[in-house]
C-alpha atoms as a PDB file:
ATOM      1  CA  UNK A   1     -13.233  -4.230 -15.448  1.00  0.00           C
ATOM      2  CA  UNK A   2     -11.460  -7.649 -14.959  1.00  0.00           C
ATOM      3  CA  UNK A   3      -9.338  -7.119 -17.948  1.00  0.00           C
ATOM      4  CA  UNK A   4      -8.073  -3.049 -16.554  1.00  0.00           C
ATOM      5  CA  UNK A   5      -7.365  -4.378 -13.481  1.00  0.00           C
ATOM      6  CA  UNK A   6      -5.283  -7.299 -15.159  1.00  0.00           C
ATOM      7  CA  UNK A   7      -3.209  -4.580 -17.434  1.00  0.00           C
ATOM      8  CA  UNK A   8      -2.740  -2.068 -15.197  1.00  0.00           C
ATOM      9  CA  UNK A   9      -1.486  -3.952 -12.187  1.00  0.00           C
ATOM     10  CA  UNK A  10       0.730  -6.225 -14.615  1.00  0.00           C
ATOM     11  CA  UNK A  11       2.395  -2.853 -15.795  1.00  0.00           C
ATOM     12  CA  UNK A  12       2.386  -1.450 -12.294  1.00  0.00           C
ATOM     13  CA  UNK A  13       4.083  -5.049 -11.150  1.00  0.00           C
ATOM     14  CA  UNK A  14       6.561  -4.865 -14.357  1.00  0.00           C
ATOM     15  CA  UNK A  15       7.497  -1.566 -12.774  1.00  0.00           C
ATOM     16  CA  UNK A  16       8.101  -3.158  -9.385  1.00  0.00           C
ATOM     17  CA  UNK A  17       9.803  -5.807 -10.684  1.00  0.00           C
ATOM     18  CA  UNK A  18      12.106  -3.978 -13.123  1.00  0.00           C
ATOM     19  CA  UNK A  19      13.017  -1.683  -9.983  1.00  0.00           C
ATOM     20  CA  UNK A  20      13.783  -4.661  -7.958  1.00  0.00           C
ATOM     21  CA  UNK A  21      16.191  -5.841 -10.204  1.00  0.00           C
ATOM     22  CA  UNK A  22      17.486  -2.829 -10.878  1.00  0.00           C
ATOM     23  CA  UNK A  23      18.528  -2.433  -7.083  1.00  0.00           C
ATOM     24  CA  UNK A  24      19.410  -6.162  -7.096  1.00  0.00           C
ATOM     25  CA  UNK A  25      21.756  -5.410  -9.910  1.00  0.00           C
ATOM     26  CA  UNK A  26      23.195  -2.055  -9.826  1.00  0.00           C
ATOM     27  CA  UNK A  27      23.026  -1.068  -5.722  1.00  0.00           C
ATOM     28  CA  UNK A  28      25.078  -2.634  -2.556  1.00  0.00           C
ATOM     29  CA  UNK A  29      23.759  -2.747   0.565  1.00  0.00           C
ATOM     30  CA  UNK A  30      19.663  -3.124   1.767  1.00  0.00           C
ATOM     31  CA  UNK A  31      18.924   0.126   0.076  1.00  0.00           C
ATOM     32  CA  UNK A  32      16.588   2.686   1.947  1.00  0.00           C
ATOM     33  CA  UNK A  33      12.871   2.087   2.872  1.00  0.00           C
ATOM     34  CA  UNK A  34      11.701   5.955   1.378  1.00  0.00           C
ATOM     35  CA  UNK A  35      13.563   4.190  -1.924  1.00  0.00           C
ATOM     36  CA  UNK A  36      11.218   1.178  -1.984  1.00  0.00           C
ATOM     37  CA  UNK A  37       8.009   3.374  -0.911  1.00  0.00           C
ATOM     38  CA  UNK A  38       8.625   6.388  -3.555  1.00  0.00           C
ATOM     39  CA  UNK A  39       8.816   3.100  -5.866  1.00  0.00           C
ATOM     40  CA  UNK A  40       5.497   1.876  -5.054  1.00  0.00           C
ATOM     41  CA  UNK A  41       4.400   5.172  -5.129  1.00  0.00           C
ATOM     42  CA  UNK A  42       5.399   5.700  -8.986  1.00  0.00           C
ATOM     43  CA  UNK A  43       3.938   1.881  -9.968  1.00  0.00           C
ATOM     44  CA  UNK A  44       0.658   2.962  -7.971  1.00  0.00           C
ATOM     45  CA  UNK A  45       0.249   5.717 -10.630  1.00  0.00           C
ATOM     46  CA  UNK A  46      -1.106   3.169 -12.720  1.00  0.00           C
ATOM     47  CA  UNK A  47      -4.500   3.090 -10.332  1.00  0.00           C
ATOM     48  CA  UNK A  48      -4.703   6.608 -10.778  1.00  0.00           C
ATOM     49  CA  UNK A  49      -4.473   6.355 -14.807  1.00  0.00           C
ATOM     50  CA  UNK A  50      -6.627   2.871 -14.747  1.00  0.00           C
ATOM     51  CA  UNK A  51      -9.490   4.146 -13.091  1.00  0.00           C
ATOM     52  CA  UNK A  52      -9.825   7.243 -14.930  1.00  0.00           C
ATOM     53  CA  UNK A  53      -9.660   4.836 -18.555  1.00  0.00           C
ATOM     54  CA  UNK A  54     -12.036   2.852 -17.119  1.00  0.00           C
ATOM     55  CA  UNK A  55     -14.137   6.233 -15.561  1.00  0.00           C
ATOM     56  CA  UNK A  56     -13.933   7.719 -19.369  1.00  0.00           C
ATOM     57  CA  UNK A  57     -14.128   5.060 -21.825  1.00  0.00           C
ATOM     58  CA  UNK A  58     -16.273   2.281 -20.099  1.00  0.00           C
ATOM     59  CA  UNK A  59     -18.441   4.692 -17.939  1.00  0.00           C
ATOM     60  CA  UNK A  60     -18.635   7.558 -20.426  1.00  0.00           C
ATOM     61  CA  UNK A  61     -16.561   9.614 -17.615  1.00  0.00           C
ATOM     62  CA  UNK A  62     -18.680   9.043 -14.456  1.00  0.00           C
ATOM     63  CA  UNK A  63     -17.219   6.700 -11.837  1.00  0.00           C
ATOM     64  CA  UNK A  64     -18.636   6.331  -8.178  1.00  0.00           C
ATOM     65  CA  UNK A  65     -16.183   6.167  -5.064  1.00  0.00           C
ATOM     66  CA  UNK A  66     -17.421   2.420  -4.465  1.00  0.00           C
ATOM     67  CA  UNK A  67     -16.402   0.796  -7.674  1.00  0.00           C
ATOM     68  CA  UNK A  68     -13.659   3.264  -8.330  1.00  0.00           C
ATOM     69  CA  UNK A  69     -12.257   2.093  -4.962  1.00  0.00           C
ATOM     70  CA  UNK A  70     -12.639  -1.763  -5.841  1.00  0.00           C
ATOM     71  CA  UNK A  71     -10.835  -1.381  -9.147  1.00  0.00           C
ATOM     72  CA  UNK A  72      -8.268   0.813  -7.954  1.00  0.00           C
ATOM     73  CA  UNK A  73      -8.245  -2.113  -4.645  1.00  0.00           C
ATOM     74  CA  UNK A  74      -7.557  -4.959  -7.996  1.00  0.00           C
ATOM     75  CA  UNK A  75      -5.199  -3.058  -9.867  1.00  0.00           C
ATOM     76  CA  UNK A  76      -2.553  -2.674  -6.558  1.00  0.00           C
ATOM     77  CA  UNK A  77      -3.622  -6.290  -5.683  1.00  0.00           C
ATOM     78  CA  UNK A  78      -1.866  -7.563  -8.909  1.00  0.00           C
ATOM     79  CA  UNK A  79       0.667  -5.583  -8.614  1.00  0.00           C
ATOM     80  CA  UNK A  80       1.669  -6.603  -4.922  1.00  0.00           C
ATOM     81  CA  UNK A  81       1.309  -9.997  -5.976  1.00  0.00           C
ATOM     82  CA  UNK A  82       3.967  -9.232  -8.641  1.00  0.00           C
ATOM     83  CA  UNK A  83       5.921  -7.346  -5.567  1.00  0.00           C
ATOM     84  CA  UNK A  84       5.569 -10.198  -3.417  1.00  0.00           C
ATOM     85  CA  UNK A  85       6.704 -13.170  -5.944  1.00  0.00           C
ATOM     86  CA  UNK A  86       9.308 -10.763  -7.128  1.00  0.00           C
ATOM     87  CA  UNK A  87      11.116 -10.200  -3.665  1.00  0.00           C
ATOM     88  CA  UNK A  88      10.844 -13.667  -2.652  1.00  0.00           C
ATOM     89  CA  UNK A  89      13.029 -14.729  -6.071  1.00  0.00           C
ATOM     90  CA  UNK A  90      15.382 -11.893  -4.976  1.00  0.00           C
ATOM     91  CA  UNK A  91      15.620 -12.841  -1.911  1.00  0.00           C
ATOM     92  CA  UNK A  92      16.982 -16.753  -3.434  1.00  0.00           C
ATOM     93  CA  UNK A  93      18.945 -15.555  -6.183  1.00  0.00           C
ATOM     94  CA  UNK A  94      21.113 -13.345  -3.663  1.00  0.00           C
ATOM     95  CA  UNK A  95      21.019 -15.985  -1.187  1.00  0.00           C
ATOM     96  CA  UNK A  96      19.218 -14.340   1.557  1.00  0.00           C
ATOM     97  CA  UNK A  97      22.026 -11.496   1.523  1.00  0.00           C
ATOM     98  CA  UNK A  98      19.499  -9.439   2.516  1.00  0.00           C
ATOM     99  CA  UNK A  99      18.553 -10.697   5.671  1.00  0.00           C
ATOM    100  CA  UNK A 100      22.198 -10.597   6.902  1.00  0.00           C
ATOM    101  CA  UNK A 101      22.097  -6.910   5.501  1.00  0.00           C
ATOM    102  CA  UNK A 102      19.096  -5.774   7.564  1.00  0.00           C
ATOM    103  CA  UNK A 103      20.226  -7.602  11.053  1.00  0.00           C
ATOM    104  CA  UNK A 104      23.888  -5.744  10.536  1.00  0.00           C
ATOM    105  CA  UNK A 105      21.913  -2.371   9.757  1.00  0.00           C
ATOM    106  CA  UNK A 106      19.759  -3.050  12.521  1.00  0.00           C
ATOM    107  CA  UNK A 107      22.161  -4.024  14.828  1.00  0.00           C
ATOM    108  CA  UNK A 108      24.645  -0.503  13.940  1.00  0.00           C
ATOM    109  CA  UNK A 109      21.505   1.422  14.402  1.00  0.00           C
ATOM    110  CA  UNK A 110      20.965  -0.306  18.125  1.00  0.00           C
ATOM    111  CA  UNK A 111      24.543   0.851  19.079  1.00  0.00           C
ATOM    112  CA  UNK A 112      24.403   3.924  17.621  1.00  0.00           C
ATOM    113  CA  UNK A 113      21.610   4.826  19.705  1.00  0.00           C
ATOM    114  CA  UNK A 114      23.373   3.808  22.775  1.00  0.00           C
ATOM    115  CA  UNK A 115      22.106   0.912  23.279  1.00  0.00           C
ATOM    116  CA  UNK A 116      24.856  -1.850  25.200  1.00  0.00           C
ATOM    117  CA  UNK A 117      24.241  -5.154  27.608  1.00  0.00           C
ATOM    118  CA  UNK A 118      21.028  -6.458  28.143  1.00  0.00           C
ATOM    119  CA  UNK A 119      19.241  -3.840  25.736  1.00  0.00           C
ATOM    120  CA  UNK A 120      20.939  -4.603  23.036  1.00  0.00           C
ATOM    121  CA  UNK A 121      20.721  -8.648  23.739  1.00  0.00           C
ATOM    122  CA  UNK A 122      17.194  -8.245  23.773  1.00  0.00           C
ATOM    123  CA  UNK A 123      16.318  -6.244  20.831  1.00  0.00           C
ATOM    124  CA  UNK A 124      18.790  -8.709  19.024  1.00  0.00           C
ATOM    125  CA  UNK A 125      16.894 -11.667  20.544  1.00  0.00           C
ATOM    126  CA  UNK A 126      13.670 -10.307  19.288  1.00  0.00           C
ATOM    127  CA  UNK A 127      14.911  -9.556  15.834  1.00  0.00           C
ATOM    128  CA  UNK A 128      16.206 -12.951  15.602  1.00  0.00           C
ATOM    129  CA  UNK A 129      13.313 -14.592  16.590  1.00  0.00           C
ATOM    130  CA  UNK A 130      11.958 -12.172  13.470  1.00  0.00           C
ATOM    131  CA  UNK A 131      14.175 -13.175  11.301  1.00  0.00           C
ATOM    132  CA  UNK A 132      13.263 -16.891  12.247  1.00  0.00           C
ATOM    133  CA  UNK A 133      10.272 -16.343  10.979  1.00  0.00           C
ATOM    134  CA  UNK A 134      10.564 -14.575   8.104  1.00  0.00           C
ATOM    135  CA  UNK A 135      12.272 -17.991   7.409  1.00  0.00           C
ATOM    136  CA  UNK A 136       8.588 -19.543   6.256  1.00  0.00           C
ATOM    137  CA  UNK A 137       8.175 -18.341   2.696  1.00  0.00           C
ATOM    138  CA  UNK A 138       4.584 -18.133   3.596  1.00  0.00           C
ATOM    139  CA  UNK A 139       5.300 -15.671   6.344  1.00  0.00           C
ATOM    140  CA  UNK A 140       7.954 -13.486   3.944  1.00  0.00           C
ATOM    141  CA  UNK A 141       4.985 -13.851   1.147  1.00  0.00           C
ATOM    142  CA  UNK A 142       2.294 -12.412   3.787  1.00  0.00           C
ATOM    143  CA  UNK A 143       4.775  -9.633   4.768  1.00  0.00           C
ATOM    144  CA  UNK A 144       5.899  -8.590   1.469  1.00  0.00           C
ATOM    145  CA  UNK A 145       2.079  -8.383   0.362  1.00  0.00           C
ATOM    146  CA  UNK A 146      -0.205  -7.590   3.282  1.00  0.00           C
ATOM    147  CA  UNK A 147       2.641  -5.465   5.875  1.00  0.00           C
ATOM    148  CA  UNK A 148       4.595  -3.623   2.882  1.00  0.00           C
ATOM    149  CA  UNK A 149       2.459  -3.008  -0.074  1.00  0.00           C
ATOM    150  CA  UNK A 150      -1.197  -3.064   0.307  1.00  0.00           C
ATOM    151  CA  UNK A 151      -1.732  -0.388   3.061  1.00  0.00           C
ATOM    152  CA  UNK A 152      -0.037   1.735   0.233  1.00  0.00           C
ATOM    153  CA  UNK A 153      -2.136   0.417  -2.273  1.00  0.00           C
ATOM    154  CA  UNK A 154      -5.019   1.117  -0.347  1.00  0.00           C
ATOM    155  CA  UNK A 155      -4.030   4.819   0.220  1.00  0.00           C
ATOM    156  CA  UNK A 156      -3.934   5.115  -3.525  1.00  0.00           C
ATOM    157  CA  UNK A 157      -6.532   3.810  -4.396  1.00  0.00           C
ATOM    158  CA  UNK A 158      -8.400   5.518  -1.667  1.00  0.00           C
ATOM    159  CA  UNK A 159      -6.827   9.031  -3.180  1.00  0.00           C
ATOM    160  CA  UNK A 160      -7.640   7.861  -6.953  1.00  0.00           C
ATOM    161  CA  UNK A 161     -11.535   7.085  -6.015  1.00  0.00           C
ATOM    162  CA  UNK A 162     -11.846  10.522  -3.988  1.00  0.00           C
ATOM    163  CA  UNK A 163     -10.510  11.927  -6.884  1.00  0.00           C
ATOM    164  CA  UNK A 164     -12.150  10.678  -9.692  1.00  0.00           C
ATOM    165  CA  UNK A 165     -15.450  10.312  -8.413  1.00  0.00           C
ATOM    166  CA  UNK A 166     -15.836  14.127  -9.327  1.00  0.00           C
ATOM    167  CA  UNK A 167     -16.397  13.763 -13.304  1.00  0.00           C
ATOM    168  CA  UNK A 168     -14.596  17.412 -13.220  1.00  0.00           C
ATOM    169  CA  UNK A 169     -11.516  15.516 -12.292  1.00  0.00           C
ATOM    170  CA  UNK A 170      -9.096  15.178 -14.970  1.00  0.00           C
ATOM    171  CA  UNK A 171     -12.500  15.398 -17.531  1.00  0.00           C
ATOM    172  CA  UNK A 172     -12.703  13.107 -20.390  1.00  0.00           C
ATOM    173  CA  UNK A 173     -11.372  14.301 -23.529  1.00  0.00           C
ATOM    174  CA  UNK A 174     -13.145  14.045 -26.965  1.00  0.00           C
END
């Protein structure tokens, strides 16, 4: 089990990190957050194939929710470590440009909501205290990870063990 989890969430996290520097590359600006989820989404297919190869070759194509939810839980782990490590040496070979990025997005998205005076100096204030701490690489690491791309990785793998649980599911093939 150790050694599905370890492929398919370093393929999943090649994905990820491929994508990242693809955008890092190839696209200005912060890029959009449905871009970054439908991302995870596709590397997150690889819980969906690892726990059915592990449902029909290992199991002999019988898998129950529990460990079907555990393996699908260490396959998106490995890969949102691979996320997390990967955005954090993004984030210093562009210099931070992204956190400038995201407070000027933010900040045109305040005003074009109407927002003037003492509004907008307090939503600034409180996304600068933000950014302050997503200063601590600890706190960008725990963001990146636990905020961004587990609670999808838990949905999928949640999805995957509902799914294959049922041997009928996507049956083994001879």
């Amino acid at each position: 089990m150790f050694r599905i989890i370890l492929v398919y969430g370093s393929i999943a996290g090649g994905i990820l990190v491929a994508a990242l520097i693809a955008k890092t590359l190839f696209i200005e600006g912060v890029g959009s957050e449905l871009q970054g989820y439908l991302t995870m989404l596709v590397a997150l297919s690889l819980v969906f194939v690892g726990v059915k190869r592990y449902r029909d070759q290992r199991l002999g194509g019988v898998i129950k929710f529990l460990p079907a939810f555990g393996l699908g839980l260490g396959i998106a782990a490995v890969a949102g470590l691979f996320y997390a490590i990967s955005w954090e040496v993004s984030l210093h070979l562009t210099d931070f440009a992204f956190v400038d990025q995201y407070r000027e997005m933010m900040i045109a998205g305040y005003e074009a909501e109407g927002l003037t005076g003492d509004a907008l100096n307090e939503k600034i204030s409180q996304m600068d205290a933000m950014m302050e701490a997503y200063g601590n690489p600890l706190f960008r690491l725990a963001v990146s990870f636990f905020l961004e791309f587990l609670p999808v990785g838990f949905i999928v793998s949640l999805i995957s063990a509902l799914l294959l649980r049922n041997p009928k599911v996507f049956p083994a093939t001879a």
